[in-house]
Protein backbone atom coordinates (compact mmCIF):
# COMPACT_ATOMS: atom_id res chain seq x y z
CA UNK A 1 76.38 154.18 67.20
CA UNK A 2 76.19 157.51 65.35
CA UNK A 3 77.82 160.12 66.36
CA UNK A 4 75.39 163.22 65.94
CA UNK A 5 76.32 166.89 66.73
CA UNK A 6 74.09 167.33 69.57
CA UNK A 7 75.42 164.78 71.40
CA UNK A 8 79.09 166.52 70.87
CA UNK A 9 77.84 169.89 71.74
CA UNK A 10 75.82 168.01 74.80
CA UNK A 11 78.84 166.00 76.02
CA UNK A 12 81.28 169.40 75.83
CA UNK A 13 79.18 171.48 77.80
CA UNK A 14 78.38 169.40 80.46
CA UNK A 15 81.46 167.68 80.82
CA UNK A 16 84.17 170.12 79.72
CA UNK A 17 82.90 173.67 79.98
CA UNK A 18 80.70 173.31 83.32
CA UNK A 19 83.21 171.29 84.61
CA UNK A 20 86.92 173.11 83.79
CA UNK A 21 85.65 176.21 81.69
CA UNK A 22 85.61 177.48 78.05
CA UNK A 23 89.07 175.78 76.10
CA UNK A 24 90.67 177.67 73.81
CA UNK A 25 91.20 175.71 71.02
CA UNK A 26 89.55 171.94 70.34
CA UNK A 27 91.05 169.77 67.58
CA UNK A 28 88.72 166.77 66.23
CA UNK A 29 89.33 164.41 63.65
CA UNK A 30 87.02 165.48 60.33
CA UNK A 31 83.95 163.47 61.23
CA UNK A 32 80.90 165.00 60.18
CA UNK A 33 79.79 165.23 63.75
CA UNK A 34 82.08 168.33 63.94
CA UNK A 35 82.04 169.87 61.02
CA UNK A 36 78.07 170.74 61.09
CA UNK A 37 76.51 174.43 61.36
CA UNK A 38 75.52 173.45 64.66
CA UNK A 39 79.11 172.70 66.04
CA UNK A 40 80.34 175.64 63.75
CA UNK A 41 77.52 177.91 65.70
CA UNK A 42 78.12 176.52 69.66
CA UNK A 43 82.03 177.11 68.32
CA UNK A 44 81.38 180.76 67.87
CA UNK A 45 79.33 181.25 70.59
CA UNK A 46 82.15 180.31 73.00
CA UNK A 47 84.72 181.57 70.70
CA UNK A 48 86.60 178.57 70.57
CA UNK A 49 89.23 177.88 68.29
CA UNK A 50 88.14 174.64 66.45
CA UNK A 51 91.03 172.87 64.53
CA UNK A 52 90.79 169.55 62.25
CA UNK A 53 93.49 167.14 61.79
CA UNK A 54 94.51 165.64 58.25
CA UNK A 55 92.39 163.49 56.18
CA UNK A 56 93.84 159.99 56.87
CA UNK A 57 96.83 160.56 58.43
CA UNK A 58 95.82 160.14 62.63
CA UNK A 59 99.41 160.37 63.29
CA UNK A 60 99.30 164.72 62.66
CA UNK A 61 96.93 164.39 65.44
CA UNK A 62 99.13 162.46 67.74
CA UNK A 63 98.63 163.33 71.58
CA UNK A 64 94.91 162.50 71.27
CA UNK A 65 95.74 159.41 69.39
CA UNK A 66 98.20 158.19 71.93
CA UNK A 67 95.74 159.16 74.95
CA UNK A 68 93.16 156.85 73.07
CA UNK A 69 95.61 154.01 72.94
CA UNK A 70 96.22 154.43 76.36
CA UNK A 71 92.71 154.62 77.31
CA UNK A 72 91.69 151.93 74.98
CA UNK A 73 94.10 149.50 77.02
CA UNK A 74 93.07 150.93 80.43
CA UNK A 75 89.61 150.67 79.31
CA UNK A 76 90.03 146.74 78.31
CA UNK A 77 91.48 145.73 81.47
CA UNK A 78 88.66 147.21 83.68
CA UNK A 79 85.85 145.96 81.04
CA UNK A 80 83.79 142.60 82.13
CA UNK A 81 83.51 139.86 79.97
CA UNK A 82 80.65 141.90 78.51
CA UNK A 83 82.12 144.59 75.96
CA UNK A 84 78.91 146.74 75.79
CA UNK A 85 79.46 147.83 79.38
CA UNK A 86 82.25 150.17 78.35
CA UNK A 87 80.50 153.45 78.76
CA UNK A 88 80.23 152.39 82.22
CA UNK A 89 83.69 151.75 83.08
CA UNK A 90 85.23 155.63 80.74
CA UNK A 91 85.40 158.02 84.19
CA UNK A 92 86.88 154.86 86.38
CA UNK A 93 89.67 154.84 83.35
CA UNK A 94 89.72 158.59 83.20
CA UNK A 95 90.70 158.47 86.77
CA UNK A 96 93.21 155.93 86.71
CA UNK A 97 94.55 157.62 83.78
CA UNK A 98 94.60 161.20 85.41
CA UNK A 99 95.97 159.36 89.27
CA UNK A 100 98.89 157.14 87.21
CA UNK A 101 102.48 158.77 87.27
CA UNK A 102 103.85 159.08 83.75
C-alpha cells in the first residue's frame, strides 16, 4: 500500500503526540510521504525538528533500522499462517518489544 502524507500526519498525532507529547526531532527515511508541504506544514506547526537520512545508505539511519529488524522478527513469530493479518498483531509486538529486557 501507498504510503500518503495524511496517513503519516494521522498516525503521529494520534499515536505519538496524544499519546507521549510533541518530539523534538523525527528522522524518516526520504520517502515522498515525508517530504510533502503537508508534512513540511504539520512539522512547523509543532515545531518539530524533521531530519532525513541518506539516500541509499539505511545504515546512517541505524537505531530505527535495527528496531525494524527486531520488530520484523517479533512481528513474524506472532503472525498466523496468514501474512495480511500483520497490522493486527504491531501493538502486541510493540509490547513485547517495550516488556523484553535488553
Amino acid at each position: 500500500r501507498e504510503v500518503k502524507s495524511e496517513n503519516v500526519i494521522r498516525f503521529l498525532e494520534h499515536n505519538i503526540i496524544y499519546r507521549f507529547g510533541v518530539p523534538h526531532r523525527i528522522t524518516s527515511d526520504n520517502g515522498l510521504a515525508f517530504k510533502s508541504e503537508k508534512i513540511f506544514k504539520f512539522a512547523a506547526k509543532y515545531k518539530i525538528q524533521w531530519n532525513y537520512s541518506t539516500w541509499y545508505y539505511p545504515q546512517a539511519n541505524g537505531l530505527a533500522e535495527a528496531f525494524n529488524k527486531t520488530l520484523f522478527k517479533i512481528l513474524k513469530k506472532t503472525m498466523t499462517k496468514y501474512k495480511r493479518d500483520w497490522h493486527d498483531r504491531l501493538f502486541e509486538s510493540l509490547w513485547a518489544y517495550r516488556v523484553t529486557v535488553r
